[in-house]
N, C-alpha and C. Protein backbone atom coordinates (compact mmCIF):
# COMPACT_ATOMS: atom_id res chain seq x y z
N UNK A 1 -39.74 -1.80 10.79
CA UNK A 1 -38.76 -1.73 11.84
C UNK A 1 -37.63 -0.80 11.39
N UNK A 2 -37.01 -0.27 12.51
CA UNK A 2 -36.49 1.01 11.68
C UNK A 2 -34.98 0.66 12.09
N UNK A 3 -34.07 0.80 11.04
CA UNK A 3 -32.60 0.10 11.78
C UNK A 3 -31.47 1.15 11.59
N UNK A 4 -30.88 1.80 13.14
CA UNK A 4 -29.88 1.91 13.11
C UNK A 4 -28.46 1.91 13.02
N UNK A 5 -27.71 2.40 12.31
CA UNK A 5 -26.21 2.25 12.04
C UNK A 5 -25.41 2.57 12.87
N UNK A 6 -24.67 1.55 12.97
CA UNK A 6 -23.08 1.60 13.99
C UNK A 6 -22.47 2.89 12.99
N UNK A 7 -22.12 3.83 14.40
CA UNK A 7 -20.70 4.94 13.77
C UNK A 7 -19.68 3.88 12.28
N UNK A 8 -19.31 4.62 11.49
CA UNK A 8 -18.34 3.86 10.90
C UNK A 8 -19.04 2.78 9.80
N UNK A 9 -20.13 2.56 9.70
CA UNK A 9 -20.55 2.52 8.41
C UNK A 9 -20.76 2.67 6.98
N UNK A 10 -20.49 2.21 6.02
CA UNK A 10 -20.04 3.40 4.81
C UNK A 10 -20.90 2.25 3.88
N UNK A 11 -22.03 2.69 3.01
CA UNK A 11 -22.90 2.30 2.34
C UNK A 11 -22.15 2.91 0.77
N UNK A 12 -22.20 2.12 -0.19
CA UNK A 12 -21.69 2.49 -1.43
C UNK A 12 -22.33 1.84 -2.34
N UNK A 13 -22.95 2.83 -3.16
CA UNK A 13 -23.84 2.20 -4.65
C UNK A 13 -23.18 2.75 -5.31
N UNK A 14 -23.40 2.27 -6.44
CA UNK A 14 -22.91 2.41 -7.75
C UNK A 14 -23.41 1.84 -9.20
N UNK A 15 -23.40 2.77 -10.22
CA UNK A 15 -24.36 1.95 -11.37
C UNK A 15 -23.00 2.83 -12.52
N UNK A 16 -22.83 2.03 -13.51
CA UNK A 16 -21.95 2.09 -14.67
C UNK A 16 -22.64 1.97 -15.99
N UNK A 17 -22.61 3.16 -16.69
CA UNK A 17 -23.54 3.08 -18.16
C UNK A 17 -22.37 3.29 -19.34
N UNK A 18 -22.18 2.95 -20.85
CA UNK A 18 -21.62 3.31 -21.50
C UNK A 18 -22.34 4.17 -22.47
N UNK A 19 -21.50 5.69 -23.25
CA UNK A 19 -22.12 6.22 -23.81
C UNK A 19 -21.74 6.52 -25.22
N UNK A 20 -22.29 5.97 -26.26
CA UNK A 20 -21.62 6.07 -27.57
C UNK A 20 -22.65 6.93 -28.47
N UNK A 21 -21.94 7.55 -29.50
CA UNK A 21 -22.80 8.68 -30.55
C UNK A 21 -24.31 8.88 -30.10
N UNK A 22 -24.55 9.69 -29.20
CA UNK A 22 -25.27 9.96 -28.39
C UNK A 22 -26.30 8.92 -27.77
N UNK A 23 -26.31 8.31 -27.38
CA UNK A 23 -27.33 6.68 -26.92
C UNK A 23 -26.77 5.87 -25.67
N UNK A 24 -27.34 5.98 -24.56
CA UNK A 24 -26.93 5.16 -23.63
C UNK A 24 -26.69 3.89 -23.95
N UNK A 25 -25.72 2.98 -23.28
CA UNK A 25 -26.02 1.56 -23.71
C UNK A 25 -26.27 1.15 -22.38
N UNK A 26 -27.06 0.78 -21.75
CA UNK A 26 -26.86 -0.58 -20.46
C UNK A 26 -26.39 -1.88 -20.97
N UNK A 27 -26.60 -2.41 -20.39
CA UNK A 27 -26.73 -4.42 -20.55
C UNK A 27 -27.44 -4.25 -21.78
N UNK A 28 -27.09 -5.11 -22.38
CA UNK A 28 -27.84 -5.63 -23.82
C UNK A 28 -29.03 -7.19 -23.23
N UNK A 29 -29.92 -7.12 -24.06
CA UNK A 29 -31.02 -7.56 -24.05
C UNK A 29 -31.14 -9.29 -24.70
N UNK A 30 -29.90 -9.16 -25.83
CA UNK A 30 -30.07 -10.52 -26.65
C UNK A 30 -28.36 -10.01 -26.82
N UNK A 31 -27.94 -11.12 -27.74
CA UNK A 31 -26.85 -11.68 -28.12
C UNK A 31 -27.07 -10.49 -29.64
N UNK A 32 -28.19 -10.34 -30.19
CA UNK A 32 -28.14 -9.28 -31.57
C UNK A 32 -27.97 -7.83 -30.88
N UNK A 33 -28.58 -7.62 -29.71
CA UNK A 33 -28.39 -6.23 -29.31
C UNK A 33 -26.85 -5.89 -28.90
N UNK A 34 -25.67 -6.85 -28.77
CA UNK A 34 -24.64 -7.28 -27.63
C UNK A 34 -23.99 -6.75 -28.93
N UNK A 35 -23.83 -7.39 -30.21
CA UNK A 35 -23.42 -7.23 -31.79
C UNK A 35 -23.47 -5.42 -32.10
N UNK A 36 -25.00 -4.87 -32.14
CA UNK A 36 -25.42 -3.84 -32.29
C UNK A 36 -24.67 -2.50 -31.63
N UNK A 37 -24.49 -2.84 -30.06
CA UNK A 37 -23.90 -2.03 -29.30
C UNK A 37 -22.28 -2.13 -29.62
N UNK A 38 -21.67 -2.95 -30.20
CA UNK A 38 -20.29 -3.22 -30.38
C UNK A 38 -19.81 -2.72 -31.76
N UNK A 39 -20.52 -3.06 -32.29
CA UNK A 39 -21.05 -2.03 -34.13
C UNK A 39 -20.83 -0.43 -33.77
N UNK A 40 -20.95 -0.43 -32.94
CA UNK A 40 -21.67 1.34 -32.82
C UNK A 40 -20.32 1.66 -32.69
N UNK A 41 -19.45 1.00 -31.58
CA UNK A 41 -18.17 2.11 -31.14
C UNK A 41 -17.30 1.44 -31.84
N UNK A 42 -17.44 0.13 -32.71
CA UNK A 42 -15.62 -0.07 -33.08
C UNK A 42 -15.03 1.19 -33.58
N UNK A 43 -13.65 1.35 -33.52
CA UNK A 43 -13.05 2.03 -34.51
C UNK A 43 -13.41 3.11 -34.27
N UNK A 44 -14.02 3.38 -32.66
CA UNK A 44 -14.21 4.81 -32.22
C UNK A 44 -13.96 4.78 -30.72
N UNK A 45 -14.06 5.96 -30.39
CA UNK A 45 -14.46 6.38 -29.08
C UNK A 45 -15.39 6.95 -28.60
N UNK A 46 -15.75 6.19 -27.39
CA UNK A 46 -17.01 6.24 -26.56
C UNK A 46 -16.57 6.60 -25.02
N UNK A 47 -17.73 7.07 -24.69
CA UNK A 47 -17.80 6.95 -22.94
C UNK A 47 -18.30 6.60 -22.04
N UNK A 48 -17.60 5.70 -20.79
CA UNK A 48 -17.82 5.03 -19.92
C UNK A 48 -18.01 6.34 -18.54
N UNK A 49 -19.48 5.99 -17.87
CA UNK A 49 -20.05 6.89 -16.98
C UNK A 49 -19.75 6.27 -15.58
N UNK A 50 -19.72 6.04 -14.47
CA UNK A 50 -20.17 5.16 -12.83
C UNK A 50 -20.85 6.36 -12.48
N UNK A 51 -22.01 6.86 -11.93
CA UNK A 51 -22.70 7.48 -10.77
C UNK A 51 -22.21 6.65 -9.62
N UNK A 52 -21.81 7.31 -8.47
CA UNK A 52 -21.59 6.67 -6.99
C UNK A 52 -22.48 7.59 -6.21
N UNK A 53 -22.83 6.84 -5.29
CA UNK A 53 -23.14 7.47 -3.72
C UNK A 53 -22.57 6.69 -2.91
N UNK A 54 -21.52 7.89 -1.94
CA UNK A 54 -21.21 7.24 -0.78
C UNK A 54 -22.20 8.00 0.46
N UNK A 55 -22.81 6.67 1.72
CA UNK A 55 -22.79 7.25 2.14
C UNK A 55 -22.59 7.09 4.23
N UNK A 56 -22.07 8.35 4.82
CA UNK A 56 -20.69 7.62 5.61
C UNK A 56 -21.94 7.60 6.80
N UNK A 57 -22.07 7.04 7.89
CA UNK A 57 -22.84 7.04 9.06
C UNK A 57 -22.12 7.38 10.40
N UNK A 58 -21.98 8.41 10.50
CA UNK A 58 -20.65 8.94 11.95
C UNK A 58 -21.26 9.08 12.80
N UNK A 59 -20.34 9.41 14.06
CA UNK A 59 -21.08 9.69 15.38
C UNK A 59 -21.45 11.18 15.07
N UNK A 60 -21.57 12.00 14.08
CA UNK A 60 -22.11 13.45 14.32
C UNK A 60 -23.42 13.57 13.42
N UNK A 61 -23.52 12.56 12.75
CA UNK A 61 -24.86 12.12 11.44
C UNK A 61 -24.03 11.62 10.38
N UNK A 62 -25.09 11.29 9.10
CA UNK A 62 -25.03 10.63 8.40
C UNK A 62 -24.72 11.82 7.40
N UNK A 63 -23.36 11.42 6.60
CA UNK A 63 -23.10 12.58 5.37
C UNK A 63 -23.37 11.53 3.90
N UNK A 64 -23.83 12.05 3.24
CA UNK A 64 -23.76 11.71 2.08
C UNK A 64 -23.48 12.38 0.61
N UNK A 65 -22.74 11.65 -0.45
CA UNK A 65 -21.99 12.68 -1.28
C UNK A 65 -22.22 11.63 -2.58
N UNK A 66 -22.25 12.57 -3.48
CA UNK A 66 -22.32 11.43 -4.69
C UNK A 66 -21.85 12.41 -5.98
N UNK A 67 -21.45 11.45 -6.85
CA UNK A 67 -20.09 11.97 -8.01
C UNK A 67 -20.32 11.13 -9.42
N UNK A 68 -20.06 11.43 -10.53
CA UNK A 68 -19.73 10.86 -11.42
C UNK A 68 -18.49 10.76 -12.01
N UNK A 69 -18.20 9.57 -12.46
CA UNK A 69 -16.80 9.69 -13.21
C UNK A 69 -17.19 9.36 -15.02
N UNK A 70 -15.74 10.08 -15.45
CA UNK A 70 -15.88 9.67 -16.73
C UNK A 70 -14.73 9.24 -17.44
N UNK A 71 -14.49 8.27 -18.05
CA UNK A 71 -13.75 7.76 -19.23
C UNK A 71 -13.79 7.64 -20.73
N UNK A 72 -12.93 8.16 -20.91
CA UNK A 72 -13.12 7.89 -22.81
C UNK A 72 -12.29 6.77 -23.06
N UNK A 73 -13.07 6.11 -23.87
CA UNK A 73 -12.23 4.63 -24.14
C UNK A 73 -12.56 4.61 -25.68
N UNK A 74 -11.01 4.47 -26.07
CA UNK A 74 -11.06 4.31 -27.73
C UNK A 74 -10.48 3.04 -28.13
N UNK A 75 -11.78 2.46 -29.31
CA UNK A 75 -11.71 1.08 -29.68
C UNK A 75 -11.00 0.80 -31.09
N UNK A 76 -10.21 0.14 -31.10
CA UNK A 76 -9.72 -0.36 -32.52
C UNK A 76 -10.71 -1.13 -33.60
N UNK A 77 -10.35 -0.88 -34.39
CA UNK A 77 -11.35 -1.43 -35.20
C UNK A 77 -11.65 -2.62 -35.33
N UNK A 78 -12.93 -3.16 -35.46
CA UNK A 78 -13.16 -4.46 -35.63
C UNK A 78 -13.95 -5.26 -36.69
N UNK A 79 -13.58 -6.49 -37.34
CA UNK A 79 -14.08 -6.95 -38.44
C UNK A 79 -15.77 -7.40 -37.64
N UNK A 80 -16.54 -7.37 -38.60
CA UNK A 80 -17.92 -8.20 -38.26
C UNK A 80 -17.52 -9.08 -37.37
N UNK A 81 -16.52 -10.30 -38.27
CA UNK A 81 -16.33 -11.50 -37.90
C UNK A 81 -15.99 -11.53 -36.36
N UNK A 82 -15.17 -10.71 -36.16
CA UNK A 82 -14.91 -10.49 -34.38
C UNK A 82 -16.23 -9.96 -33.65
N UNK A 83 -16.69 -8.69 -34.20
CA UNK A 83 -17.73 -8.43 -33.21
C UNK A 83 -19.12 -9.99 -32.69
N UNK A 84 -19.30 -10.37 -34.31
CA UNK A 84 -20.22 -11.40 -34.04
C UNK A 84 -19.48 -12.45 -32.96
N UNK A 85 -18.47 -12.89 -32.82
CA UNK A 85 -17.60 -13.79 -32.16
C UNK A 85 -17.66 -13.42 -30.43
N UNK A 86 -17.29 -12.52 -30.29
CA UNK A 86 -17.28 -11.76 -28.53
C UNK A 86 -18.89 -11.37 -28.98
N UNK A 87 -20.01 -10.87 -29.16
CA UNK A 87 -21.33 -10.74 -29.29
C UNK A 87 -21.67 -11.97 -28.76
N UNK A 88 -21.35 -13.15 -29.49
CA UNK A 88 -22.09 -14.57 -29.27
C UNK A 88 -21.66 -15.02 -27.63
N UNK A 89 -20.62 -14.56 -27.34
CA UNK A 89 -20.19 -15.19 -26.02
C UNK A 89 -21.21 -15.09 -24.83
N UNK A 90 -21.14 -15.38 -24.00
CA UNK A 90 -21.59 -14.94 -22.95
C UNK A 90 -20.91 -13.87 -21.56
N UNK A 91 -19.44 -12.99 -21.95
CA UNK A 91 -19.11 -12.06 -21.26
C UNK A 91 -19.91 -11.24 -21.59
N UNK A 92 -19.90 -10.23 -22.83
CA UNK A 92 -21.12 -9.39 -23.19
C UNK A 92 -22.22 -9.20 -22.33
N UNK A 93 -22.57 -10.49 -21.99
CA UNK A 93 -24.40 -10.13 -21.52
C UNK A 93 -24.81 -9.21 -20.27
N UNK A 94 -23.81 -9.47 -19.25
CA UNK A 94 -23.73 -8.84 -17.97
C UNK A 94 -23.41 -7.62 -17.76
N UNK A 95 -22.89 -6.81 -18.99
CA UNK A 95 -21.99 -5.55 -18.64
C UNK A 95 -22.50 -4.39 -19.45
N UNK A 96 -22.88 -2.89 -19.50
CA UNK A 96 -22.99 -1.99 -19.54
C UNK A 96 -22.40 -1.93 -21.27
N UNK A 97 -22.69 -2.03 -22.06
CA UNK A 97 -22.08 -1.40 -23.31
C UNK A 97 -21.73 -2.32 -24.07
N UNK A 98 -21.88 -3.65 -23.34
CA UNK A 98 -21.57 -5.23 -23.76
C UNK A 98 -20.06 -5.75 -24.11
N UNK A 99 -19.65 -5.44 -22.94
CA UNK A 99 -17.91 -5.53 -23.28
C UNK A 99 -17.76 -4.97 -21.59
N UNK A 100 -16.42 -6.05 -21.25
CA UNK A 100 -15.58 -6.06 -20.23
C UNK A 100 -14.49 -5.64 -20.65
N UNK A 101 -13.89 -4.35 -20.25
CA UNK A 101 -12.51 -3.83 -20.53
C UNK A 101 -11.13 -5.18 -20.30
N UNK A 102 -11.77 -5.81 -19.07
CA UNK A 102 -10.62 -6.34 -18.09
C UNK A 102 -11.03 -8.06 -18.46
N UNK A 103 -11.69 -8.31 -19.69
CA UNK A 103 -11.88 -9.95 -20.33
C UNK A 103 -11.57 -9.85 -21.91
N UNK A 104 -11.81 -10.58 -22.51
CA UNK A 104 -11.39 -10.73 -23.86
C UNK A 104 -11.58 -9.62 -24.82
N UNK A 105 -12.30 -8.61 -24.46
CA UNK A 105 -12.34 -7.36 -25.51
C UNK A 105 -11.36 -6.69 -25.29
N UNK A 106 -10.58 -7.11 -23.89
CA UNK A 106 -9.11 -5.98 -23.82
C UNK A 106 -8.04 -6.35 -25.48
N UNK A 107 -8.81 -6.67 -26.06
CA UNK A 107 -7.89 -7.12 -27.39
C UNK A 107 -8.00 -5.53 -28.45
N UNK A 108 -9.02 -5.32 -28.14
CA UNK A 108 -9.81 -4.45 -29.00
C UNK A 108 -9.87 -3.27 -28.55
N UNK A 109 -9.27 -2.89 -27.40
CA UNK A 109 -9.30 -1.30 -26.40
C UNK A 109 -7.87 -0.97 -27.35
N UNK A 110 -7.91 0.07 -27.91
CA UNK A 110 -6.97 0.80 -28.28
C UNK A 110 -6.35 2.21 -26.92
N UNK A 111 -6.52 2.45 -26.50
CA UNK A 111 -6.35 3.07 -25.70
C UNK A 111 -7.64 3.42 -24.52
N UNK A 112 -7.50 3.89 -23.05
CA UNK A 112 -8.05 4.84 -22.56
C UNK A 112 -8.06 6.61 -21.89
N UNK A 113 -8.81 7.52 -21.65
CA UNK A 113 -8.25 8.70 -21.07
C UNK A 113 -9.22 8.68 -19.93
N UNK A 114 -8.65 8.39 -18.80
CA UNK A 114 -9.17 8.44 -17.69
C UNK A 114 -9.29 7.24 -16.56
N UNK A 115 -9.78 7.03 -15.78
CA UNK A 115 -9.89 5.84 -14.58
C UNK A 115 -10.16 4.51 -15.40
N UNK A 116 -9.38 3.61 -15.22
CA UNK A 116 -9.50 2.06 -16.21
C UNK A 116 -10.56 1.62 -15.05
N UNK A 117 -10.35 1.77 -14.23
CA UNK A 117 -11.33 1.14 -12.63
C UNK A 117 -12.93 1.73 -12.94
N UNK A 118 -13.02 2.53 -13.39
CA UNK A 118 -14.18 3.48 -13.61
C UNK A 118 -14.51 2.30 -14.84
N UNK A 119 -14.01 2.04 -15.90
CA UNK A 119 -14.62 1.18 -16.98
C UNK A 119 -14.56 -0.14 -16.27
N UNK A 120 -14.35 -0.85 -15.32
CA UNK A 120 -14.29 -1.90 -15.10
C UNK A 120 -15.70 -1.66 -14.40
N UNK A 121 -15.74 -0.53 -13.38
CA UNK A 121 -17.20 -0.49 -12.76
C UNK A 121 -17.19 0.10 -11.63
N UNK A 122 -16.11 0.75 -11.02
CA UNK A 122 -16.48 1.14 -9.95
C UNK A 122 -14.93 2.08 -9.57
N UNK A 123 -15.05 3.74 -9.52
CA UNK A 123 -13.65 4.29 -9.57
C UNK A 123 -13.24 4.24 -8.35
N UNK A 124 -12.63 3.22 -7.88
CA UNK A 124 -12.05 2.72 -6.69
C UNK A 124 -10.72 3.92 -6.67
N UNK A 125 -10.10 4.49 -7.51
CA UNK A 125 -9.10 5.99 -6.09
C UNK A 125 -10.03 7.06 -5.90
N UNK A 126 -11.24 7.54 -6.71
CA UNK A 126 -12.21 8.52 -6.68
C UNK A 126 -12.76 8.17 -5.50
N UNK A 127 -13.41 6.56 -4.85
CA UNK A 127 -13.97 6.28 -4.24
C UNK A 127 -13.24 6.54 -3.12
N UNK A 128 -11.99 6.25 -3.00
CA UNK A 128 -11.01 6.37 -1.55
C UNK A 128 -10.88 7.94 -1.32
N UNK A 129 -10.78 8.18 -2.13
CA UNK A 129 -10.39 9.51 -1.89
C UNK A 129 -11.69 10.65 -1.10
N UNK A 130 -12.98 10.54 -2.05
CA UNK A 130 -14.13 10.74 -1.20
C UNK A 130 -14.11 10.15 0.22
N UNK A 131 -13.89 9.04 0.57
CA UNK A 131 -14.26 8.40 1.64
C UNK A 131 -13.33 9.09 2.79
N UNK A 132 -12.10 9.08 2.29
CA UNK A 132 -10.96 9.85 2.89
C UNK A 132 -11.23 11.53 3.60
N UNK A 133 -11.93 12.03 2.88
CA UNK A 133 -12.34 13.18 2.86
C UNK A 133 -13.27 13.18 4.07
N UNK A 134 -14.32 12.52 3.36
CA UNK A 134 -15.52 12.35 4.56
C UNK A 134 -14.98 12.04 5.86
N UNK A 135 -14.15 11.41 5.97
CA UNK A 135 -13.48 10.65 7.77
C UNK A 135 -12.85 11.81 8.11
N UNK A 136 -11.73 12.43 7.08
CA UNK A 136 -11.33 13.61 7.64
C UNK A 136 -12.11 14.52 8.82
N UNK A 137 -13.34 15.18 7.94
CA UNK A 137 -13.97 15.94 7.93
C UNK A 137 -14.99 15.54 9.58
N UNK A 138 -15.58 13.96 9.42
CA UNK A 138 -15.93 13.32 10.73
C UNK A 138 -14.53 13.99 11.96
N UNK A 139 -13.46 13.53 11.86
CA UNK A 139 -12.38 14.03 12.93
C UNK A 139 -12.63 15.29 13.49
N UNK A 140 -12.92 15.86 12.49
CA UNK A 140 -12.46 17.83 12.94
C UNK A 140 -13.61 17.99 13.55
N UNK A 141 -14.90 17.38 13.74
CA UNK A 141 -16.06 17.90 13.60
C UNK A 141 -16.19 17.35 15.77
């Protein structure tokens, strides 16, 4: 069955990877991989990726646009004893690089350069701002 969209629709995916000394991280697999991936960047900096597609459904067609963002996020250093500690938890398991900027590893973010929203998961002013664009662009048309 084939389903049409109301004008004014706006479909938005999004996927968030972290990238440290050359190696993607997704989601970690176990509680040792969660350790492993947290090993890699203490006491460094790494980068946080989002791919987006927006895409808008107007009365003139359907536009679609898609972007990446990027963040460098630099980590303070951390003893074993901590990494194994946030590793064992269960925030880790769900998230891209095994660490939530915006839960208990914000202890351990020494700084960022770029969208904090982008490391949380999704660059919500990049996103407005595209979307903004696109409606514009619907008006004139």
């Amino acid at each position: 069955m084939a389903r049409h969209q109301q004008p004014g629709t706006i479909v938005i995916g999004a996927d968030t990877v972290v990238a440290a000394e050359g190696r993607i991280l997704g989601k970690p697999g176990s509680h040792q991989e969660a350790y492993e991936m947290i090993e890699s960047f203490q006491g460094k900096t790494h980068q946080v990726f989002t791919g987006v597609t927006l895409i808008y459904c107007g009365k003139n067609g359907t536009k679609v646009r898609s972007f990446a963002e990027r963040t460098d996020v630099h980590v303070y250093p951390m003893t074993p004893e901590e990494i194994r500690l946030y590793a064992e938890d269960e925030e880790p398991m769900d998230k891209a690089g095994a660490y939530g900027i915006q839960g208990r590893f914000a202890a351990f973010i020494k700084g960022i350069d770029g969208d904090y929203s982008n490391v949380v998961g999704l660059p919500v002013g990049r996103v407005y701002q595209e979307l903004k664009q696109i409606c514009e662009q619907e008006e004139k048309a």
